[in-house]
Protein backbone atom coordinates (compact mmCIF):
# COMPACT_ATOMS: atom_id res chain seq x y z
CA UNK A 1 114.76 97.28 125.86
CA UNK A 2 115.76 95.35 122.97
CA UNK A 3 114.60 94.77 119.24
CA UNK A 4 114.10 91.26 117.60
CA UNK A 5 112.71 89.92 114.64
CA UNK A 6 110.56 86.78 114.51
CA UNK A 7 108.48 85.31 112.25
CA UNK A 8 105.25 83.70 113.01
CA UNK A 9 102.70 82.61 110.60
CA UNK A 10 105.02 83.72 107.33
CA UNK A 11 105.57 87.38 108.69
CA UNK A 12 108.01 88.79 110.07
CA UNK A 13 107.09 90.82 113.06
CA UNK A 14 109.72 93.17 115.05
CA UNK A 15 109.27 92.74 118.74
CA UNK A 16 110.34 94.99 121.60
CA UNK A 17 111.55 92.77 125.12
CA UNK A 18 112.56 93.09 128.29
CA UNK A 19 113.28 91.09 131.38
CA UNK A 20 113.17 87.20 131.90
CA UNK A 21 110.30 85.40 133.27
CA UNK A 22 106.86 84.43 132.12
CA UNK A 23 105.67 85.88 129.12
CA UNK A 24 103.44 88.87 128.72
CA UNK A 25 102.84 89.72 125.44
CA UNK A 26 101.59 93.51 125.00
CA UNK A 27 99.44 93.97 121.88
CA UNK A 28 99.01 98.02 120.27
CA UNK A 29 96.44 99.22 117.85
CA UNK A 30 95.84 102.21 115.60
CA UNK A 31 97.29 104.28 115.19
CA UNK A 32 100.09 103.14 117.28
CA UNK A 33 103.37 101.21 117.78
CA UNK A 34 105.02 98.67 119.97
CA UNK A 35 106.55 101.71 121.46
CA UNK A 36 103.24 102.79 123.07
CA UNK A 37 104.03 99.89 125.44
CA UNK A 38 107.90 101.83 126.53
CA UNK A 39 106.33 102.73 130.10
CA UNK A 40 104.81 99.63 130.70
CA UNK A 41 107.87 97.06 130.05
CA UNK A 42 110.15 97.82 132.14
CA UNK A 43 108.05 97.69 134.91
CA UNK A 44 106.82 94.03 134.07
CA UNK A 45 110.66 93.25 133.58
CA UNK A 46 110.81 94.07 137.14
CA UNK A 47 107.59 92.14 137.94
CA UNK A 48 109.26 88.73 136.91
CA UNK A 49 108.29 89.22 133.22
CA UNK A 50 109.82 88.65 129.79
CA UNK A 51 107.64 91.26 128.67
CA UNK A 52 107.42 91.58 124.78
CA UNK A 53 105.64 94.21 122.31
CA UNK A 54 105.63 93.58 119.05
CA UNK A 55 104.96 95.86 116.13
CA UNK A 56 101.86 94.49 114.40
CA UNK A 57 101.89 92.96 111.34
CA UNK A 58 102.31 95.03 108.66
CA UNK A 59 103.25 97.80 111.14
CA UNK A 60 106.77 98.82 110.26
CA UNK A 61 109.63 97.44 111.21
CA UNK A 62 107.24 94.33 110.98
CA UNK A 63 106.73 93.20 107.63
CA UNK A 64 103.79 93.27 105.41
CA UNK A 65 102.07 89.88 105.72
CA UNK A 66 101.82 88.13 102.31
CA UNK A 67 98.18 86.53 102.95
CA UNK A 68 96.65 89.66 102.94
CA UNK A 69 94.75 89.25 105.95
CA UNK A 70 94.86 92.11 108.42
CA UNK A 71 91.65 91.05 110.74
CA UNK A 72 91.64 91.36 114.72
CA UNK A 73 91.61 87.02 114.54
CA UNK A 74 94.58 87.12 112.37
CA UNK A 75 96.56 89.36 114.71
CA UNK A 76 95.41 86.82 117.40
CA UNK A 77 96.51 84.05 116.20
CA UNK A 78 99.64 85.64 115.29
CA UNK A 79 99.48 86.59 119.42
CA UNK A 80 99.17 82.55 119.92
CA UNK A 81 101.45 81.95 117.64
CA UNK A 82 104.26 84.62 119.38
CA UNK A 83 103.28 82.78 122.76
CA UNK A 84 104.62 79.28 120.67
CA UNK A 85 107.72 80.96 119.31
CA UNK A 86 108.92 82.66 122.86
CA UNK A 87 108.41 79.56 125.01
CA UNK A 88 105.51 81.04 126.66
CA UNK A 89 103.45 78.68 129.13
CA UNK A 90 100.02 78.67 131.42
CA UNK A 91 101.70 81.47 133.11
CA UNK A 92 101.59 84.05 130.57
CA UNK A 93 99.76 86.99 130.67
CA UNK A 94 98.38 89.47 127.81
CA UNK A 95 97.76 93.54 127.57
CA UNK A 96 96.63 95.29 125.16
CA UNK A 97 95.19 98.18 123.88
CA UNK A 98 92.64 99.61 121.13
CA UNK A 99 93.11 97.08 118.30
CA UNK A 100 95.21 95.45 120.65
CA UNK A 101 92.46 95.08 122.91
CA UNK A 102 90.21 92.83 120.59
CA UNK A 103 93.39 90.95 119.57
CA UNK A 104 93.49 89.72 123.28
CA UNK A 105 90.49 88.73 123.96
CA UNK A 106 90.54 86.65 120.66
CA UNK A 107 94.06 85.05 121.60
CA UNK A 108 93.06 84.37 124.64
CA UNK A 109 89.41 83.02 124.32
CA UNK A 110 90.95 80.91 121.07
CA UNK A 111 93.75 79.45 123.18
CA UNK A 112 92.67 79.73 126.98
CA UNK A 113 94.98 77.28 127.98
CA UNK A 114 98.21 80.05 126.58
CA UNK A 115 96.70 82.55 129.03
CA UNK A 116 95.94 82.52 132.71
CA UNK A 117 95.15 86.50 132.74
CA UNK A 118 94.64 89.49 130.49
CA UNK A 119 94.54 93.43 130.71
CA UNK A 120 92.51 95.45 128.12
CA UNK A 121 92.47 99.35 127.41
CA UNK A 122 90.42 101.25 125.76
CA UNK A 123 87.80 98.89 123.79
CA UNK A 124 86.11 96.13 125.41
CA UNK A 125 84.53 93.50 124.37
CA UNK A 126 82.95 94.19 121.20
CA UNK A 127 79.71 91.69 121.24
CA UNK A 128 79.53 93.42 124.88
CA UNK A 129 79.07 97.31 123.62
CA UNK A 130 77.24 97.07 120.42
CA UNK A 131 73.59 98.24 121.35
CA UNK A 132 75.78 101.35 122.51
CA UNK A 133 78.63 101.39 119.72
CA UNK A 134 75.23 101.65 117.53
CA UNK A 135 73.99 104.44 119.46
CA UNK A 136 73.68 108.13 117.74
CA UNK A 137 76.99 109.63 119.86
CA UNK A 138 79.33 106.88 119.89
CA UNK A 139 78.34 106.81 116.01
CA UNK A 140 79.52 110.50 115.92
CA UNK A 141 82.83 109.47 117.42
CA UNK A 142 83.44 106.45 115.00
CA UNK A 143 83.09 108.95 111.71
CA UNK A 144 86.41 107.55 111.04
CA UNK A 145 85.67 103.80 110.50
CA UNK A 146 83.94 104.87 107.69
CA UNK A 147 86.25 107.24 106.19
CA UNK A 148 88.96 104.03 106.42
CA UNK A 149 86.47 101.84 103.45
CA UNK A 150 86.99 104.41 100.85
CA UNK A 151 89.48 103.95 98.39
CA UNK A 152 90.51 107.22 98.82
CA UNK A 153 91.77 107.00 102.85
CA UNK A 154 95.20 105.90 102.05
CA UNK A 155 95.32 109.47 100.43
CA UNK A 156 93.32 111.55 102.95
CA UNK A 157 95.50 110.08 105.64
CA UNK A 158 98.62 110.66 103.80
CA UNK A 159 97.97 114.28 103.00
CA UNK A 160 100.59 117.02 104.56
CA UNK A 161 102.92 114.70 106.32
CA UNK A 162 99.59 112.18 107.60
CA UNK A 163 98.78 115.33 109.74
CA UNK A 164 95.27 113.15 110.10
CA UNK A 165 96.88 110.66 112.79
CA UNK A 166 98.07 114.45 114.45
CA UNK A 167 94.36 115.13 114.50
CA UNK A 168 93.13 111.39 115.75
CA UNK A 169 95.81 111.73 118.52
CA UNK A 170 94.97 115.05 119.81
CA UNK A 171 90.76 114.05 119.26
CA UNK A 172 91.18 110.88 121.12
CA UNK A 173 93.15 111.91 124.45
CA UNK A 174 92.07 115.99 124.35
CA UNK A 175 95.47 117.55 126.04
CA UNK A 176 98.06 114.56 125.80
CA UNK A 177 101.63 115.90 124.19
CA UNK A 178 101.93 112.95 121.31
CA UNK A 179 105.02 114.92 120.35
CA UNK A 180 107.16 111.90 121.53
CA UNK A 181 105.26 109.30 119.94
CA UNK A 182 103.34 110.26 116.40
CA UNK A 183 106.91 110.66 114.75
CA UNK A 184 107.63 107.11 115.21
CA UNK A 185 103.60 106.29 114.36
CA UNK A 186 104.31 108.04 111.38
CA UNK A 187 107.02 106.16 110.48
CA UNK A 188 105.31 102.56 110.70
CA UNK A 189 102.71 103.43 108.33
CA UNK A 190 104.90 105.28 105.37
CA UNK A 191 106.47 102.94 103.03
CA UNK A 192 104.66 100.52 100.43
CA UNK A 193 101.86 98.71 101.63
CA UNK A 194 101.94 99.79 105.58
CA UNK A 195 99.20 101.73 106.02
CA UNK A 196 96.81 99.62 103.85
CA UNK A 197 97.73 96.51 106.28
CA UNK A 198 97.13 98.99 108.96
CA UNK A 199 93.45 100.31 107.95
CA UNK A 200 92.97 96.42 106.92
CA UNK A 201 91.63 95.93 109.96
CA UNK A 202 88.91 98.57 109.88
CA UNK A 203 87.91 97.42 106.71
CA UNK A 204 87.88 93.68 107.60
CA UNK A 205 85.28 94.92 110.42
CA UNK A 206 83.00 96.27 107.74
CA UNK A 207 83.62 92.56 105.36
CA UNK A 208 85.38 94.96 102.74
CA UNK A 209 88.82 92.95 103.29
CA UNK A 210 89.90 89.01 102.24
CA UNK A 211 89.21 87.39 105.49
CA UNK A 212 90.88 83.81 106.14
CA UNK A 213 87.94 81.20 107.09
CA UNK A 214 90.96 79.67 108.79
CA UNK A 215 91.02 82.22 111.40
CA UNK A 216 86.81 81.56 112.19
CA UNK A 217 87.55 80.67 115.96
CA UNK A 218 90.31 83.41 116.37
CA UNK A 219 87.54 86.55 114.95
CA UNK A 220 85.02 84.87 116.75
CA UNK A 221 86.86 84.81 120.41
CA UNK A 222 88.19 88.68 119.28
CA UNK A 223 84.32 89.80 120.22
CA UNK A 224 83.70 88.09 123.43
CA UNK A 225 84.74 88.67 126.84
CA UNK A 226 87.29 85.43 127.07
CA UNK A 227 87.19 83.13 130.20
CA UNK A 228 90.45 84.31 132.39
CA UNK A 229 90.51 86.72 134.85
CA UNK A 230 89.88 90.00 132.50
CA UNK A 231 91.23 93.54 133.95
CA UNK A 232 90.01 96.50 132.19
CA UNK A 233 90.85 100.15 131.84
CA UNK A 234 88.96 103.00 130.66
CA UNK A 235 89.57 106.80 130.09
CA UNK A 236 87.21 108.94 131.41
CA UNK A 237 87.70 111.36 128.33
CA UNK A 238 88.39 108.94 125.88
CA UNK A 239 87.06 110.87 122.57
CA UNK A 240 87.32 107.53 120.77
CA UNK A 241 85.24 105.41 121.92
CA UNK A 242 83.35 107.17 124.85
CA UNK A 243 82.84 106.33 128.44
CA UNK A 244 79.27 106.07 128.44
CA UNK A 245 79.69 103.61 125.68
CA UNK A 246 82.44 101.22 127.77
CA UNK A 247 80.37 101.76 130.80
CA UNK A 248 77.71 99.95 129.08
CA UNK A 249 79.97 96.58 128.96
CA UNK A 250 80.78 97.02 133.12
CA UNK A 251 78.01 94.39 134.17
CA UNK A 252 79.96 91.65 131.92
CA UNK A 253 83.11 92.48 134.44
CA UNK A 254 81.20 91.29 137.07
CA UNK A 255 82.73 87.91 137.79
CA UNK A 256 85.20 86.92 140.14
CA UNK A 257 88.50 87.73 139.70
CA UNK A 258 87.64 90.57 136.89
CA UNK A 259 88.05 94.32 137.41
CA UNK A 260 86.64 96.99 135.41
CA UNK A 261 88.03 100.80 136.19
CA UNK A 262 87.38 104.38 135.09
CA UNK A 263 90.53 106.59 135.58
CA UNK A 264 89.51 110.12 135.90
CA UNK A 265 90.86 112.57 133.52
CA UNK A 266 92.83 110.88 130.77
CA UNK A 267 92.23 110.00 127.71
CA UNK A 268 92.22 107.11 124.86
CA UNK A 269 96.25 106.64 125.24
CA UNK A 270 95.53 106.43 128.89
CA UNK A 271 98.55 104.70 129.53
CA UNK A 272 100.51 107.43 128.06
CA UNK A 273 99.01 110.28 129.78
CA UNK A 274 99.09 108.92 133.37
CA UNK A 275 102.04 105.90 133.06
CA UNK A 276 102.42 105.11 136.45
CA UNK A 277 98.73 105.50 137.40
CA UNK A 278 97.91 102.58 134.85
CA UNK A 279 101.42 100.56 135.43
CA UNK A 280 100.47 100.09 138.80
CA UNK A 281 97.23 98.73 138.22
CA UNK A 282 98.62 96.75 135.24
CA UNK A 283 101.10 95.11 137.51
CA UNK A 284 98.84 94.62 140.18
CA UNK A 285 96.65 92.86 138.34
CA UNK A 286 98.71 90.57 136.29
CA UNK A 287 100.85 89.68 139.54
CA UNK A 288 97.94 88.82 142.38
């Protein structure tokens, strides 16, 4: 795989690519990198893809976005505006995951015609869940959205090496290794200004972030299930957001050309814990 930098929308974002082909752009979330995605590339580089991952803005090496705006719309459009910049056409295809997740649905409801397909993981369709993100358990489970409004997160998550994304790892997929991947999480959030652009996001949720009336379409397409052919994947022990809760959105799947799965025994960072499992419905999916 190979690193490049390109700037959409006044940032600078670092992308990770492989392979020629259509595009298919693979979105991360929190707390996460482009590297979450180092399974899943080469395997759409062999599918016919230019696959590309990029490193969300103001997720180190990606730069901190001068406008201040950190919402799921604004890291759709910059998703729309990465499909502009790589030559992408009707052919190209989306993934993404957690944060990531939301992003695609809003670049791809905003922009249909960018789009012809789209696989989600681990959070679907937020207008879809929220009787059940509202419920008592999955409230339980989401303790940490409202830690992320204080003031005071950017030093609670900081503490003793930010040994609070150890904890959020090993919560959210109970027995996944992140050995291999939290140093390099770690790394895009340290540094002046990264992990405030990272928890943006969770605060622009709550309306305690600027939010860019520009973006209106883009937030509003980031909570609805969009109109292409949607694949979705869900952990069966997901301790983020639980299974009960993304069961609740399965009826909206129900379309044709739409799949909505439950893979036994993995977590949140499905795709980590059983790569080839998920790859090969990934590919499956994005190539029928």
């Amino acid at each position: 795989m190979g690193l490049r930098t390109i700037t959409v929308r006044g940032t600078e974002l670092a992308c990770l690519e492989a392979g020629e082909g259509p595009l298919a752009l693979c979105l991360h979330g929190f707390p996460d990198t482009a590297r979450t995605w180092r399974h899943l590339l080469p395997r759409l580089a062999d599918a016919g893809f230019h696959a590309v991952a990029p490193f969300n803005r103001g997720y180190a090496p990606s730069a901190v976005p001068e406008d201040g705006f950190h919402q799921s719309g604004a890291v759709a459009a910059d998703a729309n505006a990465l499909h502009e910049a790589l030559g992408g056409d009707a052919d190209a295809v989306l993934v993404g995951h957690d944060w990531g997740a939301v992003a695609a649905y809003g670049a791809a409801g905003s922009a249909p015609e960018r789009w012809c397909r789209l696989t989600t993981l681990a959070i679907p369709p937020p207008n879809e869940m929220m009787a059940a993100f509202l419920g008592y358990d999955q409230l339980k489970l989401s303790w940490y959205i409202h830690v992320f409004q204080s003031p005071l997160a950017e030093l609670l998550v900081t503490a003793d090496d930010l040994s609070f994304l150890d904890r959020l790892w090993q919560d959210w997929s109970p027995g996944y290794d992140a050995t291999e991947d939290l140093p390099a999480v770690k790394d895009a959030l340290r540094g002046e200004g990264h992990l405030t652009a990272a928890l943006g996001i969770y605060r622009a949720s709550l309306g305690n972030a600027p939010l860019d009336a520009d973006l209106a379409v883009e937030q509003a397409a980031c909570g609805a299930l969009p109109p292409q052919p949607t694949h979705y994947l869900h952990g069966e022990t997901d301790g983020c957001l639980s299974v009960v809760t993304a069961r609740s959105c399965e009826r909206a799947f129900d379309r044709p050309g739409s799949r909505f799965e439950v893979l036994p025994e993995v977590g949140h960072w499905l795709h980590l814990e059983a790569p080839d499992a998920v790859n090969d419905r990934i590919v499956d999916f994005l190539t029928t």
